[in-house]
C-alpha atoms as a PDB file:
ATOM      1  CA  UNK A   1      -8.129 -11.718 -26.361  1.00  0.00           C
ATOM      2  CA  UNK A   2     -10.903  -8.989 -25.001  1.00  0.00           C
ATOM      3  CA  UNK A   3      -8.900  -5.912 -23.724  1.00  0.00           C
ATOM      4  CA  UNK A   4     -10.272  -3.063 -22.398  1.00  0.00           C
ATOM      5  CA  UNK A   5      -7.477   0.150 -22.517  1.00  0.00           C
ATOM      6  CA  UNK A   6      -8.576   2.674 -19.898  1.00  0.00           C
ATOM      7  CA  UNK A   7      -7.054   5.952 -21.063  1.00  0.00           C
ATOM      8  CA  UNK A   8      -6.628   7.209 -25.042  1.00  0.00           C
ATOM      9  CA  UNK A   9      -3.377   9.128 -24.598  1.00  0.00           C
ATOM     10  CA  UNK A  10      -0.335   8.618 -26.370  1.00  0.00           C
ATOM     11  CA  UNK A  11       0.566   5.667 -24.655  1.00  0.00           C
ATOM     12  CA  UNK A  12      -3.014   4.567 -24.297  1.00  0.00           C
ATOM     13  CA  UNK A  13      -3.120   5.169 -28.264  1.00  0.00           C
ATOM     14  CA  UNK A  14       0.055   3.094 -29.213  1.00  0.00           C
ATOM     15  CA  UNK A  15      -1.176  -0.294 -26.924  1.00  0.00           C
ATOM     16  CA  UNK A  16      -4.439   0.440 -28.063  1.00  0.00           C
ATOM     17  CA  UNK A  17      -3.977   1.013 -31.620  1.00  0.00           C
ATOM     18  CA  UNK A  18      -1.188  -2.090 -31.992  1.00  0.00           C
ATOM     19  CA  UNK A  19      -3.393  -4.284 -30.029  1.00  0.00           C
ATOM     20  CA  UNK A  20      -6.259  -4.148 -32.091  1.00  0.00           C
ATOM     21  CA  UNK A  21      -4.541  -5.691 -34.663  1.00  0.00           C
ATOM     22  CA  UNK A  22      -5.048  -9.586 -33.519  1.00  0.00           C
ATOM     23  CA  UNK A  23      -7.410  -9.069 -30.510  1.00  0.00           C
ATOM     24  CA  UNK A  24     -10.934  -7.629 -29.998  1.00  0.00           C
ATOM     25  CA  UNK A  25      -9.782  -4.097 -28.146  1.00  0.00           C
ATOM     26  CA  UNK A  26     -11.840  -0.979 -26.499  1.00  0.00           C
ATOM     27  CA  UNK A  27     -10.258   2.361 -25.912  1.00  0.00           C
ATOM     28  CA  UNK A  28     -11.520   3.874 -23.058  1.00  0.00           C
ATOM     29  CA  UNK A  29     -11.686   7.577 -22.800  1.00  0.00           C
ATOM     30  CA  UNK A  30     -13.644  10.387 -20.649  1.00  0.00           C
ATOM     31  CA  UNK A  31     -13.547  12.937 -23.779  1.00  0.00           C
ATOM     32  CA  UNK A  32     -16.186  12.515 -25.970  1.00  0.00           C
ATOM     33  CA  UNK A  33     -14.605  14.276 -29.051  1.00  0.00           C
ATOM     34  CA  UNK A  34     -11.274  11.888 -28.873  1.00  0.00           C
ATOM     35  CA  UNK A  35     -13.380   9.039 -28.958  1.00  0.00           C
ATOM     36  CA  UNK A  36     -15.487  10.559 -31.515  1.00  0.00           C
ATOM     37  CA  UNK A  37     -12.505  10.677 -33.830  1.00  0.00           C
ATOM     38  CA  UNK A  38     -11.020   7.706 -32.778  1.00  0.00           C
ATOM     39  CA  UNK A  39     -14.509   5.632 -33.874  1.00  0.00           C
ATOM     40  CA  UNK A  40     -14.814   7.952 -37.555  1.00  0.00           C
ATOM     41  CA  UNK A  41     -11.479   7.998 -38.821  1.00  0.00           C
ATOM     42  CA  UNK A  42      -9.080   5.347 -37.090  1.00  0.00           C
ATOM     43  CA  UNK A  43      -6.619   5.813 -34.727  1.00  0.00           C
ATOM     44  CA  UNK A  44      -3.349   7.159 -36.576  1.00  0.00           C
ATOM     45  CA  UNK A  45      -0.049   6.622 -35.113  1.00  0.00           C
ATOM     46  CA  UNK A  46       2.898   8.363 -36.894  1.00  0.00           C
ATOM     47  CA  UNK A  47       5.410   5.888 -36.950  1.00  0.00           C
ATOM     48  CA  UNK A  48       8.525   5.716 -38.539  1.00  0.00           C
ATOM     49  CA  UNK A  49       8.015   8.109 -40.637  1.00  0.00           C
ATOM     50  CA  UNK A  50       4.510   7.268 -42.085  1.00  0.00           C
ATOM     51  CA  UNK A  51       0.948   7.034 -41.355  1.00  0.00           C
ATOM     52  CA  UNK A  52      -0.414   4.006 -39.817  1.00  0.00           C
ATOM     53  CA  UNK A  53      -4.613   3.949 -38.983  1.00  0.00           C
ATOM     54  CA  UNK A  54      -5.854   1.302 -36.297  1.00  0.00           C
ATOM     55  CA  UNK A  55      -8.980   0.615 -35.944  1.00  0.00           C
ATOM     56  CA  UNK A  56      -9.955  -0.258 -32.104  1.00  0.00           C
ATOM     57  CA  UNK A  57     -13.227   0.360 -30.708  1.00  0.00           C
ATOM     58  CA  UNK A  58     -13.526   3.563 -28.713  1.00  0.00           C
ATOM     59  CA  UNK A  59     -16.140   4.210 -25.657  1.00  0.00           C
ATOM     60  CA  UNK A  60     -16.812   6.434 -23.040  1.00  0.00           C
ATOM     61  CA  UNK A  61     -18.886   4.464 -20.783  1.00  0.00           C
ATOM     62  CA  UNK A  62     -18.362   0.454 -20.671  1.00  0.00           C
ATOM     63  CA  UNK A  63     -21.509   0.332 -18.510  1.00  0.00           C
ATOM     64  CA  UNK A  64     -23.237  -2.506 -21.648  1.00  0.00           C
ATOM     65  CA  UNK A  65     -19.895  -4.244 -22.138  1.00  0.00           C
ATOM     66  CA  UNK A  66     -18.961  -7.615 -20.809  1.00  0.00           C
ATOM     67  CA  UNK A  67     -15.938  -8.460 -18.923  1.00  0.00           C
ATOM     68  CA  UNK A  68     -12.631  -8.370 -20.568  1.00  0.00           C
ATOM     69  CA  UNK A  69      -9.943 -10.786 -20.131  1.00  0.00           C
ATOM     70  CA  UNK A  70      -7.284  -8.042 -19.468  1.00  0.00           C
ATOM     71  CA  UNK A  71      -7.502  -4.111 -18.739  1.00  0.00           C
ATOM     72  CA  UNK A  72      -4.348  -1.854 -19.324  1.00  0.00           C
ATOM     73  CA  UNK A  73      -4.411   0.919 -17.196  1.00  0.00           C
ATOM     74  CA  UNK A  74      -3.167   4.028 -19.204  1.00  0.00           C
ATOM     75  CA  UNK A  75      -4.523   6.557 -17.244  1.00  0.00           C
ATOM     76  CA  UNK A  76      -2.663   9.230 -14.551  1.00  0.00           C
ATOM     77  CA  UNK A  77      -1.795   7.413 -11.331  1.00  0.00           C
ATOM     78  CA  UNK A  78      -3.978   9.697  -9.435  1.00  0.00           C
ATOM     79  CA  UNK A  79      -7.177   9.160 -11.251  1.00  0.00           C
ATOM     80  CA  UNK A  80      -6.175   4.979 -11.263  1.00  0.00           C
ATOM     81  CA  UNK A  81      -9.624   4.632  -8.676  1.00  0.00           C
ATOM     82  CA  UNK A  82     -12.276   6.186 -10.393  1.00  0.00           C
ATOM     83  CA  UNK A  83     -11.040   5.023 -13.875  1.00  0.00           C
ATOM     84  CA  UNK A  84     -11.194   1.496 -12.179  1.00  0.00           C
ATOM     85  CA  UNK A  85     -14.422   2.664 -10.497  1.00  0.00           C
ATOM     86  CA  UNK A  86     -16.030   3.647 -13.355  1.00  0.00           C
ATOM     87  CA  UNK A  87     -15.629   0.511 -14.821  1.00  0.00           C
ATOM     88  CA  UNK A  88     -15.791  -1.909 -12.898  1.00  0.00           C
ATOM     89  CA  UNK A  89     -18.539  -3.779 -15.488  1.00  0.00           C
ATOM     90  CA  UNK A  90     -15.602  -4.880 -17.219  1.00  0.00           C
ATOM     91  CA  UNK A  91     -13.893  -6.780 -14.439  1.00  0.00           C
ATOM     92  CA  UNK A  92     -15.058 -10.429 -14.285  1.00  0.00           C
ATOM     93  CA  UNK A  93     -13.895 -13.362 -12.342  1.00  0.00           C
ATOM     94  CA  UNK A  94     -10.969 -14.254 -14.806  1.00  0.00           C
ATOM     95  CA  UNK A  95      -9.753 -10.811 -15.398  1.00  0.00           C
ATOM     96  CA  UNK A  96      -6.329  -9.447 -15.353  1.00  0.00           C
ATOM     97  CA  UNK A  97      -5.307  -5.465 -14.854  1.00  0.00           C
ATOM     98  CA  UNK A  98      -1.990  -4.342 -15.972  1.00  0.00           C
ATOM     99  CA  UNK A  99      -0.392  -1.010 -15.375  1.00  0.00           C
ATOM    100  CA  UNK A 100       2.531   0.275 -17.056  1.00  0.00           C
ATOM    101  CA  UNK A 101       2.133   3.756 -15.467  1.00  0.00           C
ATOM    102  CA  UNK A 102       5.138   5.766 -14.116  1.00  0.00           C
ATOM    103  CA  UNK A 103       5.828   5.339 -10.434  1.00  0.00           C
ATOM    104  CA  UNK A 104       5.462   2.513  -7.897  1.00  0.00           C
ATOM    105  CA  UNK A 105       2.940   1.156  -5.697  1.00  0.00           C
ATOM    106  CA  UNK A 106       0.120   0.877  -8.059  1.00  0.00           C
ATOM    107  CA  UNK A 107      -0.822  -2.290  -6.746  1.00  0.00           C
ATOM    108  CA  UNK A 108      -2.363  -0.766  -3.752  1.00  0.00           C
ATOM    109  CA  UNK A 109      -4.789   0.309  -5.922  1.00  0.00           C
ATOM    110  CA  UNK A 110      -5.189  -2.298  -8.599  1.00  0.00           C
ATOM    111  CA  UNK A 111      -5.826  -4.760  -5.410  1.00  0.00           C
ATOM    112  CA  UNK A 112      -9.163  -3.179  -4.259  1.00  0.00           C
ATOM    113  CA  UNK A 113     -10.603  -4.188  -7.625  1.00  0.00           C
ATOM    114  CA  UNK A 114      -8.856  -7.516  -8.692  1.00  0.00           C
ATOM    115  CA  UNK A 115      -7.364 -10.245  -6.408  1.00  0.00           C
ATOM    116  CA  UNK A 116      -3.197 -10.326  -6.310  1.00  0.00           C
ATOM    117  CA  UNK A 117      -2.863 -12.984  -8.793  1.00  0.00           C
ATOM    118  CA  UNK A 118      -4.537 -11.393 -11.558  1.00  0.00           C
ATOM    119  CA  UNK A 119      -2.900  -8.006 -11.028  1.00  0.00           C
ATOM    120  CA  UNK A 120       0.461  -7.402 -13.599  1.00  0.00           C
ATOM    121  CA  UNK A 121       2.609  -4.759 -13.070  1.00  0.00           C
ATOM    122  CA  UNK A 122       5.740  -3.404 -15.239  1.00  0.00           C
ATOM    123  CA  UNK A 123       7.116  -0.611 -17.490  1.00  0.00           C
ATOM    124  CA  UNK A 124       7.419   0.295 -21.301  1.00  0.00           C
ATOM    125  CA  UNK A 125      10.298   0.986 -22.912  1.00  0.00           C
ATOM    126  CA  UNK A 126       7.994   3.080 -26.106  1.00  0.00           C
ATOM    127  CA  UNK A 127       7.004   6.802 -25.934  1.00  0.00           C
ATOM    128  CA  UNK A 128       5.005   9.143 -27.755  1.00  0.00           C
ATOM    129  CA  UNK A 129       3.567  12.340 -27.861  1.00  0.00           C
ATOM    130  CA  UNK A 130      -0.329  13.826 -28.957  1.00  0.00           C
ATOM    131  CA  UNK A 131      -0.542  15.661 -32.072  1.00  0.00           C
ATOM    132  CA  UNK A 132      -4.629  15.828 -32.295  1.00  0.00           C
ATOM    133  CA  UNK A 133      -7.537  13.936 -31.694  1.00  0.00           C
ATOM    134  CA  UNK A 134      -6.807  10.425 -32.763  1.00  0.00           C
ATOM    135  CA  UNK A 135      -3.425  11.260 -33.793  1.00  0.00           C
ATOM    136  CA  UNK A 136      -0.112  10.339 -32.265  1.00  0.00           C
ATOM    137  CA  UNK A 137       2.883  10.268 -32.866  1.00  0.00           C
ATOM    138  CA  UNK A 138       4.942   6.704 -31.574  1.00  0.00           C
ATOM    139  CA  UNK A 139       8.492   7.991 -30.626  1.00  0.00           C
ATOM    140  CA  UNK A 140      10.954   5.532 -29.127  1.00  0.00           C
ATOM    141  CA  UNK A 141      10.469   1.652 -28.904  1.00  0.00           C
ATOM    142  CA  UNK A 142      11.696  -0.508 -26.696  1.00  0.00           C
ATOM    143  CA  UNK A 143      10.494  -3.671 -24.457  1.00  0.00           C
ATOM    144  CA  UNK A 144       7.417  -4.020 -22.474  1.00  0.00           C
ATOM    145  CA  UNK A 145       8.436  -5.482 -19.028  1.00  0.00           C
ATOM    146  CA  UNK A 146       6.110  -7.349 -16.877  1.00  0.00           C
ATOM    147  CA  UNK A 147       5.633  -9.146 -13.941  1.00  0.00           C
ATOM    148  CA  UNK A 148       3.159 -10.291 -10.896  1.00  0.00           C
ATOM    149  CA  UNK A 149       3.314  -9.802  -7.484  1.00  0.00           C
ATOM    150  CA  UNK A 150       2.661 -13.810  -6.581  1.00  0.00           C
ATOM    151  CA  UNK A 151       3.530 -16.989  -8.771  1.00  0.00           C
ATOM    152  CA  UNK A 152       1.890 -16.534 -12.230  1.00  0.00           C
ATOM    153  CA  UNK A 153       0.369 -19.854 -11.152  1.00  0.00           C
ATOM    154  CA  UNK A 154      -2.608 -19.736 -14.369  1.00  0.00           C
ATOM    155  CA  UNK A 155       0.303 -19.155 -16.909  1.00  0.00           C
ATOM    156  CA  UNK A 156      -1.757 -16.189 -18.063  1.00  0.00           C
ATOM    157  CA  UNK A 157       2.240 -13.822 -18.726  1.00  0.00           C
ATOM    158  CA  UNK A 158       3.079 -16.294 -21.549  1.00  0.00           C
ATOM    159  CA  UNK A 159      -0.447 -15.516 -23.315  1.00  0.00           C
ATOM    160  CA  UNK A 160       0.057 -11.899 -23.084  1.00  0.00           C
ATOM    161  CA  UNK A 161       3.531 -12.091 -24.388  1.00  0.00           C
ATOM    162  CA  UNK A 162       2.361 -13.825 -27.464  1.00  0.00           C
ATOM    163  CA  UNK A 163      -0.639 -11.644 -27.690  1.00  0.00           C
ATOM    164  CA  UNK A 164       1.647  -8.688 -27.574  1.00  0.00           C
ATOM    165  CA  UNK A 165       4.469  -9.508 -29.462  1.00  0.00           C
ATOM    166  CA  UNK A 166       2.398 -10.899 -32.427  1.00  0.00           C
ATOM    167  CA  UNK A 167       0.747  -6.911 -32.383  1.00  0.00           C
ATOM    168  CA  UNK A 168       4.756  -5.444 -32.841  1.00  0.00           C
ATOM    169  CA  UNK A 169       5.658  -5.123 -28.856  1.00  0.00           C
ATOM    170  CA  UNK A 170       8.661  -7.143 -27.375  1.00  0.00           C
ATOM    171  CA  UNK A 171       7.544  -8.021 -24.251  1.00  0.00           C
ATOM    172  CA  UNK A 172       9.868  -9.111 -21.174  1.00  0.00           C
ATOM    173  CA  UNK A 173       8.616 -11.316 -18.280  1.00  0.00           C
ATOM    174  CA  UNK A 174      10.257 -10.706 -14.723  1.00  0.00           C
ATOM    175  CA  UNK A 175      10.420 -12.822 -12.154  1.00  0.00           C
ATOM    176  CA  UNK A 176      11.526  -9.423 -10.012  1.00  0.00           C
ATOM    177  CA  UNK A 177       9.441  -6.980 -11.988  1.00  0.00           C
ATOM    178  CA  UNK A 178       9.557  -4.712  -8.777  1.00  0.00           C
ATOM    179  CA  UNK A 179      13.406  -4.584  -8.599  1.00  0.00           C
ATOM    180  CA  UNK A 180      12.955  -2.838 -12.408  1.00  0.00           C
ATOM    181  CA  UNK A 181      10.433  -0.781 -11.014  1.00  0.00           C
ATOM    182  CA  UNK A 182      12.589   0.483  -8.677  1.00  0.00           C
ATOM    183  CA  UNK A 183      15.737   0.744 -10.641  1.00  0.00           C
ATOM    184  CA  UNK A 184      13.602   3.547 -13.059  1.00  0.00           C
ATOM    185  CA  UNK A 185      11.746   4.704  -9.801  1.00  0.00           C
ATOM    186  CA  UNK A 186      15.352   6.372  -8.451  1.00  0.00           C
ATOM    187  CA  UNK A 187      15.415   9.141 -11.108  1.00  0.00           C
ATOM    188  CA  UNK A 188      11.963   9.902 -10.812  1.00  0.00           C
ATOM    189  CA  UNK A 189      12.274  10.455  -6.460  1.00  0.00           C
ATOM    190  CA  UNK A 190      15.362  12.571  -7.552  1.00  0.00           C
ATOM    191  CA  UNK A 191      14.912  14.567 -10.644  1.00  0.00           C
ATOM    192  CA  UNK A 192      11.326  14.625 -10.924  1.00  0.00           C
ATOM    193  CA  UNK A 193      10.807  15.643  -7.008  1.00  0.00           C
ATOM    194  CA  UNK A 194      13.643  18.361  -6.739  1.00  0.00           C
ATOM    195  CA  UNK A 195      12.616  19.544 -10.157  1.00  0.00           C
ATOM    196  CA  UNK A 196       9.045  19.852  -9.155  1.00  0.00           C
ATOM    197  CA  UNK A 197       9.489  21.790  -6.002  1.00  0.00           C
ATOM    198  CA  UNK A 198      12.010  24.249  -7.452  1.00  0.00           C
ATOM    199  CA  UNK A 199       9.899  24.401 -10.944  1.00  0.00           C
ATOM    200  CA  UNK A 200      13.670  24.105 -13.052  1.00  0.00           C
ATOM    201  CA  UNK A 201      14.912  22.420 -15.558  1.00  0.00           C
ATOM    202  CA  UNK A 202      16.732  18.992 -15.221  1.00  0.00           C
ATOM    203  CA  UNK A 203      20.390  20.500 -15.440  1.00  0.00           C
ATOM    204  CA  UNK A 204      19.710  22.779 -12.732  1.00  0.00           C
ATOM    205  CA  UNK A 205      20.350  19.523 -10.085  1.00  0.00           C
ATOM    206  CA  UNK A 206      23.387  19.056 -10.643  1.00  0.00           C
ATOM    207  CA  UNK A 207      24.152  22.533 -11.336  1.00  0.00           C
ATOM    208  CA  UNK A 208      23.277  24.016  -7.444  1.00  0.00           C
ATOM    209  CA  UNK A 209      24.902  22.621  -4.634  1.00  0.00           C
ATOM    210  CA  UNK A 210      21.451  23.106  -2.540  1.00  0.00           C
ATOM    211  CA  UNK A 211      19.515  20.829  -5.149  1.00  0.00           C
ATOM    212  CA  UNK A 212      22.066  18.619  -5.582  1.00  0.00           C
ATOM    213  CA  UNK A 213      22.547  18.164  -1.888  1.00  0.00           C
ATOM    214  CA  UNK A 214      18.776  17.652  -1.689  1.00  0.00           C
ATOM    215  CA  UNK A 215      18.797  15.013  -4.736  1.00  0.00           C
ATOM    216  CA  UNK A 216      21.433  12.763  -2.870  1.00  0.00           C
ATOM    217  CA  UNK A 217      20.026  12.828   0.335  1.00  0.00           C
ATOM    218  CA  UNK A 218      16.566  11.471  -1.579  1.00  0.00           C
ATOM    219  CA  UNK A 219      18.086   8.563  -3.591  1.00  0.00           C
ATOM    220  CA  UNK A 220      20.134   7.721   0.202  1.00  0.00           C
ATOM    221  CA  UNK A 221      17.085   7.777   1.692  1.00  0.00           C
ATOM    222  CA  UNK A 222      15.085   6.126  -0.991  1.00  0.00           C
ATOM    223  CA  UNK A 223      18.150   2.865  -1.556  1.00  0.00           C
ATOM    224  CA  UNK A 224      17.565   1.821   1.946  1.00  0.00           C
ATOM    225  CA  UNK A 225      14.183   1.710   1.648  1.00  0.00           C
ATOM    226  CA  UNK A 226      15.139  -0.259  -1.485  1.00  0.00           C
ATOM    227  CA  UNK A 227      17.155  -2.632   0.856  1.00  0.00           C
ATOM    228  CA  UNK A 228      14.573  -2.704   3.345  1.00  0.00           C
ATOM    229  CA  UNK A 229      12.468  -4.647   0.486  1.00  0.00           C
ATOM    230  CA  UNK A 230      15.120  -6.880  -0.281  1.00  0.00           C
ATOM    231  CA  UNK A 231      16.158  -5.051  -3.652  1.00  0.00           C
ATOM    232  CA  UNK A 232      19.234  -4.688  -4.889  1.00  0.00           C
ATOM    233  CA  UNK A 233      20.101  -0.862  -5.334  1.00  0.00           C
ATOM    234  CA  UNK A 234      23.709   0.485  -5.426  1.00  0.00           C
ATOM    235  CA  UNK A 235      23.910   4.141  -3.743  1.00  0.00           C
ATOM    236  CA  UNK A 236      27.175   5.201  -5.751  1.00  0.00           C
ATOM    237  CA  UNK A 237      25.977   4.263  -9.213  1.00  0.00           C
ATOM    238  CA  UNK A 238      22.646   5.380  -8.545  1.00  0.00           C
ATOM    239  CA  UNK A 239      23.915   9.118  -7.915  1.00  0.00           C
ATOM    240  CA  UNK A 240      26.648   8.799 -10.124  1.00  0.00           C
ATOM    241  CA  UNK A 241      23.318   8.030 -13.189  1.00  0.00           C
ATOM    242  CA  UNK A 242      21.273  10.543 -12.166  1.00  0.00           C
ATOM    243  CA  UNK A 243      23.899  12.984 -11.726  1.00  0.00           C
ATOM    244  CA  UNK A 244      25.296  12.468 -15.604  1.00  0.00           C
ATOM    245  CA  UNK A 245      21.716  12.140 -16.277  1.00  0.00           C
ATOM    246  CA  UNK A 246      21.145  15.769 -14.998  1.00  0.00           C
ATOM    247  CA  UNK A 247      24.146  17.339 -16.504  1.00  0.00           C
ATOM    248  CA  UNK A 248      23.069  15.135 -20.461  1.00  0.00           C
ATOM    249  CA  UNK A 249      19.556  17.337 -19.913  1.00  0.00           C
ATOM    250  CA  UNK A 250      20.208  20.541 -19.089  1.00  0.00           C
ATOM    251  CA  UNK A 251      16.304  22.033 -20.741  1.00  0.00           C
ATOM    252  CA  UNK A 252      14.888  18.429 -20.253  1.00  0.00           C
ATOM    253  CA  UNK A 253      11.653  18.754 -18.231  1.00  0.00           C
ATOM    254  CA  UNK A 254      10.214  15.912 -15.659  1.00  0.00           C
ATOM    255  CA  UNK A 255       6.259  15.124 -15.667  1.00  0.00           C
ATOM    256  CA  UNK A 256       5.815  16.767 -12.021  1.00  0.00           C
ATOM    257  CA  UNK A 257       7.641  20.019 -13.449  1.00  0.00           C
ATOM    258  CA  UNK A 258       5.626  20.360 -16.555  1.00  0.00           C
ATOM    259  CA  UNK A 259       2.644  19.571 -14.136  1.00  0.00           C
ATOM    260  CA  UNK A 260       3.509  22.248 -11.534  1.00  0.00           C
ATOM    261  CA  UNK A 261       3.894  24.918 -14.073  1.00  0.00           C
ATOM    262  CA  UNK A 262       0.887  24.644 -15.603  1.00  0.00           C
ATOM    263  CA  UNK A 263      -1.095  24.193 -12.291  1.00  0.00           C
ATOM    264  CA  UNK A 264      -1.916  20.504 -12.380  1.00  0.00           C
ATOM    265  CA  UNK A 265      -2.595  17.736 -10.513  1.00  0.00           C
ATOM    266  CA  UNK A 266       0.542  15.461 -10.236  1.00  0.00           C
ATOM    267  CA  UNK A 267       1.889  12.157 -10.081  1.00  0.00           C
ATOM    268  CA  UNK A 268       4.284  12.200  -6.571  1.00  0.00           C
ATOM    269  CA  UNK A 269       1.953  10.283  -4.417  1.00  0.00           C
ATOM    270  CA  UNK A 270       3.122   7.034  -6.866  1.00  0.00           C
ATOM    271  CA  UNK A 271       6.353   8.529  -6.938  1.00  0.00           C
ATOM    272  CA  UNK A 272       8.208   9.799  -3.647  1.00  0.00           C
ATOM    273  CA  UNK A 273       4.895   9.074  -1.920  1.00  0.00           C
ATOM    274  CA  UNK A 274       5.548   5.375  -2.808  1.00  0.00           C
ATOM    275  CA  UNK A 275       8.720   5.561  -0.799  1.00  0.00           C
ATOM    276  CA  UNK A 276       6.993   7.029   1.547  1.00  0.00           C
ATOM    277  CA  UNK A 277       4.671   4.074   2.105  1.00  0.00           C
ATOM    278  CA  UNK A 278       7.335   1.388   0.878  1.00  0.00           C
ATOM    279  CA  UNK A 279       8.957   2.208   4.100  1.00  0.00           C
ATOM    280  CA  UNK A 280       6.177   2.222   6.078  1.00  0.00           C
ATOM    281  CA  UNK A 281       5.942  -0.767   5.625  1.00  0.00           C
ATOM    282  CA  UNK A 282       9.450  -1.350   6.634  1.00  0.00           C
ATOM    283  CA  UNK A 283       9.425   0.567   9.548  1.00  0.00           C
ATOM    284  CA  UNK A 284      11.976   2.836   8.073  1.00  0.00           C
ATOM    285  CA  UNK A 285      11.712   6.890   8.390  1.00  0.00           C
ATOM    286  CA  UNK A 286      12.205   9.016   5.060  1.00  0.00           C
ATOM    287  CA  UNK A 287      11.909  12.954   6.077  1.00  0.00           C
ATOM    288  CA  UNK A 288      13.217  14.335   3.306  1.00  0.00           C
ATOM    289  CA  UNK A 289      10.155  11.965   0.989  1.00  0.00           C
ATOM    290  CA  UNK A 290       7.632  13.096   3.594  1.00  0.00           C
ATOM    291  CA  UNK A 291       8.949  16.585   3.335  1.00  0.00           C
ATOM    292  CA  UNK A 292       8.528  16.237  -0.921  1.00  0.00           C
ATOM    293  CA  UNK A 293       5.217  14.798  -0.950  1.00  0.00           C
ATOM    294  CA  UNK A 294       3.745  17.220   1.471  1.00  0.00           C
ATOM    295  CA  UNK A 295       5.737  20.082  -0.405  1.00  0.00           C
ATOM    296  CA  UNK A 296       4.167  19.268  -3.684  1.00  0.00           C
ATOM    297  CA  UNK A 297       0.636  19.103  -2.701  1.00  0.00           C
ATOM    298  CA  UNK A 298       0.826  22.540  -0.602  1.00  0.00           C
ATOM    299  CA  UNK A 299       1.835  24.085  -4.128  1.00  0.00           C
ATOM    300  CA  UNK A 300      -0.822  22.085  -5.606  1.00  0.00           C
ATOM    301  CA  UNK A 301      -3.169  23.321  -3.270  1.00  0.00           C
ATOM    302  CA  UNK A 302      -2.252  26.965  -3.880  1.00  0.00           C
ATOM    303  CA  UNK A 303      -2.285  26.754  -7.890  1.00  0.00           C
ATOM    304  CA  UNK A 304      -6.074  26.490  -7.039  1.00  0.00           C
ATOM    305  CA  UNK A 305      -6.581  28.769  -5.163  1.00  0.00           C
ATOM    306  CA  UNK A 306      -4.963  31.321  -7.206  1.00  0.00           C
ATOM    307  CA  UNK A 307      -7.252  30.153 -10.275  1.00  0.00           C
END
C-alpha cells in the first residue's frame, strides 16, 4: 500500500516508522531538519527498551508525488486544512484519509478534500514522546480503532487492518466508531477545557468546588448532546471517571494546558468546539461549551499580543 503520513511527530513517527515496514510510506513534515534526519539516519523509535531504525521516506513538499492509496493525518487539528491543502497532489480518485487525532468532528474537514466514503476516522490506543530529530520514544501500546462515517461499501477497513497489523498495530474496526469517539471525547470537554482556562493541574478539578462545579455542568451539557446523536453516554459514570480520573492525576497536565502556558495555538475548536457544533446540529444549546471555546481563544488572542 502507498501511504502518505502528514505530520513527523511522535505519533506521526511510530505509524510512520512501523508502516514502512511492508508498504511503500512518505513522512510528511514542514521542518526541513526533521526530515533531513529522518532521510540520513532512519527513523529510531525507542521501544521496549532498545533501538529500532525505520526507514520511510521523508518529504517536505509532495508537489512530484503521485496519489497515495491512504493519508494518515498526524498533524494538530487546527492546521488539518492547510496540511490537506498543501497536499492535495496526493489525493486521487481512490484515496482514503484517516485521522486518529484527538477530538471530534474532524470529518468536517476531511470532507472538503475526500468524498464520505473514503474518509476513516478513529483513535489509538499507543503514545509517545520526541526525544530529537528522528528520534522517539514509543510509550504505551494499545489498539488502533477505526471506523467510517457510511457503509465501508469497497471493503477497503479489512485491507488496512491487515496492512496494519502485519506492521505490529492491532487494529479494531467499529461499526460505531463515533460512539468511541465520544466516550474518550468526555474527559477531554472536562479536564482538558477547565484545565485550560484555569492553567492547573488535573487534580485541581476535583479539588475546587468552582472547577468541579464547572466540569459537571460540561459533561451534563456535553451527554445530551451525546443523546441528541443517538449515542449512548451515561451522565453518572461519566462524572464519576473523570472525577477519579482527576483525583489519580493530581500534576498530570492536559494538551490545552501545556498549550496555554506556553502561549500556543490549541486544539478546543475539535474539542468543546465539536460539542459546540454537534449540537448545532441538533438544535440543542450548550452555554457553558460556547462560553469555553470563546474563553480559550480570548487567552489565545492575548498570549500574542503580549509576545
Amino acid at each position: 500500500m502507498r501511504i502518505a503520513v502528514i505530520g513527523a511527530g511522535a505519533m506521526g513517527s511510530i505509524y510512520g516508522g512501523h508502516l514502512s515496514l511492508h508498504n511503500d510510506v512518505y513522512l510528511v513534515d514542514t521542518n526541513q531538519a526533521v526530515v533531513d534526519a529522518v532521510n540520513a539516519n532512519g527513523l529510531t523509535l525507542e521501544e521496549n527498551g532498545q533501538d529500532n531504525v525505520y526507514h520511510p521516506t521523508a518529504v517536505t513538499s509532495t508537489a512530484d508525488l503521485e496519489p497515495v492509496d491512504l493519508i494518515i493525518l498526524f498533524v494538530k487539528a487546527l492546521f488539518s486544512k492547510a496540511a490537506l491543502g498543501g497536499n492535495k497532489h496526493l489525493i486521487g480518485p481512490n484515496t482514503y484519509v484517516l485521522t486518529l487525532q484527538n477530538g471530534s468532528g474532524h470529518e468536517d474537514i476531511l470532507s472538503e478534500f475526500v468524498a464520505k466514503d473514503h474518509i476513516i476516522i478513529g483513535t489509538t490506543e499507543d503514545n509517545g514522546a520526541v526525544l530529537g530529530m528522528g528520534h522517539i520514544r514509543h510509550g504505551g501500546k494499545g489498539n488502533t480503532n477505526v471506523g467510517m462515517l457510511v457503509p465501508d461499501e469497497a471493503g477497503f477497513l479489512p485491507k488496512l487492518k491487515e496492512s496494519f497489523d502485519a506492521c505490529g498495530f492491532n487494529v479494531r474496526i467499529h461499526d460505531n466508531i463515533q460512539q468511541l469517539i465520544w466516550d474518550k471525547l468526555f474527559t477531554n470537554i472536562s479536564l482538558s477545557a477547565v484545565t485550560g482556562v484555569l492553567k492547573c493541574d488535573i487534580g485541581f478539578i476535583a479539588a475546587d468546588e468552582y472547577a468541579w462545579k464547572l466540569t459537571t455542568q460540561l459533561i451534563k451539557e456535553a451527554v445530551a448532546v451525546a443523546h441528541g446523536l443517538g449515542l449512548e453516554a451515561d451522565e453518572e459514570a461519566i462524572i464519576k471517571k473523570v472525577r477519579e480520573t482527576s483525583e489519580g492525576s493530581p500534576n498530570g497536565v492536559t494538551s490545552i494546558c501545556a498549550d496555554m502556558r506556553v502561549g500556543r495555538k490549541t486544539e478546543v475548536d475539535t474539542i468543546s468546539g465539536s460539542v459546540v457544533r454537534a449540537a448545532a446540529k441538533c438544535g440543542m444549546s450548550v452555554p457553558s461549551h460556547e462560553f469555553i471555546v470563546n474563553m480559550i481563544h480570548a487567552m489565545e488572542d492575548m498570549a500574542v499580543l503580549a509576545k
